[in-house]
C-alpha atoms as a PDB file:
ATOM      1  CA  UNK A   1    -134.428-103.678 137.395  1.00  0.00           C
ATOM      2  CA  UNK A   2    -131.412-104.552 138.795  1.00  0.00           C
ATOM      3  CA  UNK A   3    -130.726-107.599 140.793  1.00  0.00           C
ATOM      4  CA  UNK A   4    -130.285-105.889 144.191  1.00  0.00           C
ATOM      5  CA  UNK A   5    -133.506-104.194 143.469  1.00  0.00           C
ATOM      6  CA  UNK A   6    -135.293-107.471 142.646  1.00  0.00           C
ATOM      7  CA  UNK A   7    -133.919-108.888 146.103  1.00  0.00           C
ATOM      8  CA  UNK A   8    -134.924-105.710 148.136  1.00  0.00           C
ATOM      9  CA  UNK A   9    -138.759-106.381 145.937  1.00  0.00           C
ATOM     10  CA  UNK A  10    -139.029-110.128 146.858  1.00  0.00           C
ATOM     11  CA  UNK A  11    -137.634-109.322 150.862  1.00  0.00           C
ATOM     12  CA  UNK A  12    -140.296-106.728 151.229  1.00  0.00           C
ATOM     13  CA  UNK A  13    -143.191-108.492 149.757  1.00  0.00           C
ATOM     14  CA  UNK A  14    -142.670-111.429 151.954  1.00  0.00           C
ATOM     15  CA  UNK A  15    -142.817-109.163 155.156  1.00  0.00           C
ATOM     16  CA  UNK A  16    -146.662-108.590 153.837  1.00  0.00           C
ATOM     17  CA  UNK A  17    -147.338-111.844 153.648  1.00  0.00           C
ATOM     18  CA  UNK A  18    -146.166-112.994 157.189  1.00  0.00           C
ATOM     19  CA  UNK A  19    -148.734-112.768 160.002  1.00  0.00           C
ATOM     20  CA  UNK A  20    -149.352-110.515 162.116  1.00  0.00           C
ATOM     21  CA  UNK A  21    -148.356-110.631 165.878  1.00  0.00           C
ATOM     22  CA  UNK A  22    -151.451-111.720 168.275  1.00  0.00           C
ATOM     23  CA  UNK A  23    -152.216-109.826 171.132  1.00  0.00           C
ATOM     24  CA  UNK A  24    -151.931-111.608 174.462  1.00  0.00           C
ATOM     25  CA  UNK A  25    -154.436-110.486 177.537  1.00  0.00           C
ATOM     26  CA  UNK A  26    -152.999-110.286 180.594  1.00  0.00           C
ATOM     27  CA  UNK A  27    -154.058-111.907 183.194  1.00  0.00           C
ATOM     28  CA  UNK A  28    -156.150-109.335 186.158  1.00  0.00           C
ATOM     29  CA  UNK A  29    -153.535-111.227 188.593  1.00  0.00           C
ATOM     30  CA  UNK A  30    -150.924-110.598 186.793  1.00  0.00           C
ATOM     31  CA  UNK A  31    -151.946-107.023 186.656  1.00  0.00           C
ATOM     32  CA  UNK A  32    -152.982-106.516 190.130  1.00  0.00           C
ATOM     33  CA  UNK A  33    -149.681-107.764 191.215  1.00  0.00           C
ATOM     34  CA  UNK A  34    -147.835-104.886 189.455  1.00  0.00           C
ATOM     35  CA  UNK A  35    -149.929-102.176 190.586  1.00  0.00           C
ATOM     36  CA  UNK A  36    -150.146-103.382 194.472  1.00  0.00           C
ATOM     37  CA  UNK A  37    -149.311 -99.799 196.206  1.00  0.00           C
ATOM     38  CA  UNK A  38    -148.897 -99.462 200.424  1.00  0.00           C
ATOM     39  CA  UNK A  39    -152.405 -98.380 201.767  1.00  0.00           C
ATOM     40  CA  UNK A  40    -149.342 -95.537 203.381  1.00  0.00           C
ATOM     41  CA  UNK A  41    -148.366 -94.605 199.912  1.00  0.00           C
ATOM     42  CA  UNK A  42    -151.659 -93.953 198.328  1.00  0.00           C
ATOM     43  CA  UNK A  43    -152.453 -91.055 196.761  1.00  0.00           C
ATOM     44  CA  UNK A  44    -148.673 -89.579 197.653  1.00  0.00           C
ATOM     45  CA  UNK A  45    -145.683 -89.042 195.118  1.00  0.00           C
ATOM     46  CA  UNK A  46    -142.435 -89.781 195.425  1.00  0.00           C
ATOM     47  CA  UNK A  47    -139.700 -87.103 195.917  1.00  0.00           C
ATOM     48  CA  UNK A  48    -136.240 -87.837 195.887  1.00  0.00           C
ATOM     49  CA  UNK A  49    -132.591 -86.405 194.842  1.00  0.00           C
ATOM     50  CA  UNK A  50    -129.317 -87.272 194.604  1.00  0.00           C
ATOM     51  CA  UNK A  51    -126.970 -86.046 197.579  1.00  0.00           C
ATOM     52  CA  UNK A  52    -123.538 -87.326 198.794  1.00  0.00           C
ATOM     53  CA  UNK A  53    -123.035 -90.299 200.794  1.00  0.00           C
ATOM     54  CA  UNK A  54    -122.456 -88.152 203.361  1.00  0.00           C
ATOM     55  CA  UNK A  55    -125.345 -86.650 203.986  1.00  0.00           C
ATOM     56  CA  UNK A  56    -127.059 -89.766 203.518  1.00  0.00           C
ATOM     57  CA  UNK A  57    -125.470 -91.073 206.705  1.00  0.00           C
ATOM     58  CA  UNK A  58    -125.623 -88.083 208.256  1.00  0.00           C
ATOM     59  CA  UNK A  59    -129.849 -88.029 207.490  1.00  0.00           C
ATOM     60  CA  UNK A  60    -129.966 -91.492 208.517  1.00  0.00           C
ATOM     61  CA  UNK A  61    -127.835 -91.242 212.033  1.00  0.00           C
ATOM     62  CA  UNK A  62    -129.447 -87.765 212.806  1.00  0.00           C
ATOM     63  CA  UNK A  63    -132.703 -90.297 212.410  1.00  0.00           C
ATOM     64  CA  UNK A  64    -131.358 -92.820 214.837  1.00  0.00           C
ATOM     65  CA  UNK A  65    -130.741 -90.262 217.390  1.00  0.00           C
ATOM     66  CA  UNK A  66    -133.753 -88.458 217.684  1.00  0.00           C
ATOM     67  CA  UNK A  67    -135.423 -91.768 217.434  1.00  0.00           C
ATOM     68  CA  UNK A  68    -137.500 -91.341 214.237  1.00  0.00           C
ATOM     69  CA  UNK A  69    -137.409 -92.069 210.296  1.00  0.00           C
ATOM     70  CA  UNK A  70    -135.785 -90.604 207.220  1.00  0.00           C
ATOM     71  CA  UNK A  71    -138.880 -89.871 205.839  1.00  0.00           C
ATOM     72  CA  UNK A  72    -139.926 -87.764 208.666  1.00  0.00           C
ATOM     73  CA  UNK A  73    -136.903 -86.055 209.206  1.00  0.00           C
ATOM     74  CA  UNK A  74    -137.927 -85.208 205.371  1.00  0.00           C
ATOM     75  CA  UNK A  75    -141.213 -83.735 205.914  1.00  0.00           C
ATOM     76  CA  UNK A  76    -139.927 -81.802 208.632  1.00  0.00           C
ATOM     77  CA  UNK A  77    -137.609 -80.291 206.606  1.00  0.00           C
ATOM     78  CA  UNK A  78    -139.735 -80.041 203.518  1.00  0.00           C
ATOM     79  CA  UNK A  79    -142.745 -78.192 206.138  1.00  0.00           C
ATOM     80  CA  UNK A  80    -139.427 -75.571 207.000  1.00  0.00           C
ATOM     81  CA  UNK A  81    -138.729 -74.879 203.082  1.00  0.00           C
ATOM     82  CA  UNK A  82    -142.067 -74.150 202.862  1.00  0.00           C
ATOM     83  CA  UNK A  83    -142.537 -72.215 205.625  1.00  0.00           C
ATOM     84  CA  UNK A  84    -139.179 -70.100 205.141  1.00  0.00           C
ATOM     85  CA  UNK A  85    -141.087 -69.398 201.565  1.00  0.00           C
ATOM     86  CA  UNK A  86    -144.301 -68.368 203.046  1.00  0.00           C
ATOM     87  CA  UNK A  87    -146.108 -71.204 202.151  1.00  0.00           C
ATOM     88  CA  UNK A  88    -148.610 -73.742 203.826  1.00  0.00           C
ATOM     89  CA  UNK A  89    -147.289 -77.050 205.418  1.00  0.00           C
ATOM     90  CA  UNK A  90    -148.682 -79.593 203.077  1.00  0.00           C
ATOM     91  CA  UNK A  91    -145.531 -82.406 203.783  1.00  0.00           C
ATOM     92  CA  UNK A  92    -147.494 -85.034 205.274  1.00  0.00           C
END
């Protein structure tokens, strides 16, 4: 056996002997924390795309004018799409 080898050997049988990693419990806090969602927001999905600034302005001053949100400027829209297709309105 060469040398190498016998380094490789003695490098591999000391990983067996070193301990193994403890699991740590989170805390419910801690967990709670991360999965705080809007009462608004439950049970919904997030849809989203990627659009030039431009009509990112444009959505949010065409928002300002009629004096409503982005988001329902959005289900408007979405409630059109789907009606154009000959589906139900289910954007709500």
């Amino acid at each position: 056996m060469t040398t190498r080898e016998n380094t490789l050997k003695k490098s591999l049988m000391g990983m067996k002997e070193q301990p193994k990693p403890q699991l740590v419990a989170v805390e419910p806090a801690a967990q709670a924390a991360s999965t705080n969602v809007a009462p608004s927001r439950k049970g919904k999905k997030v849809i989203s795309g990627y659009f030039d600034p431009a009509a990112s302005r444009q959505l949010r001053m065409l928002a300002i004018e009629q004096d409503t949100t982005v988001q329902a400027l959005l289900e408007e829209a979405l409630n059109d799409l789907f009606k154009k297709h000959g589906r139900s309105s289910v954007a709500c």
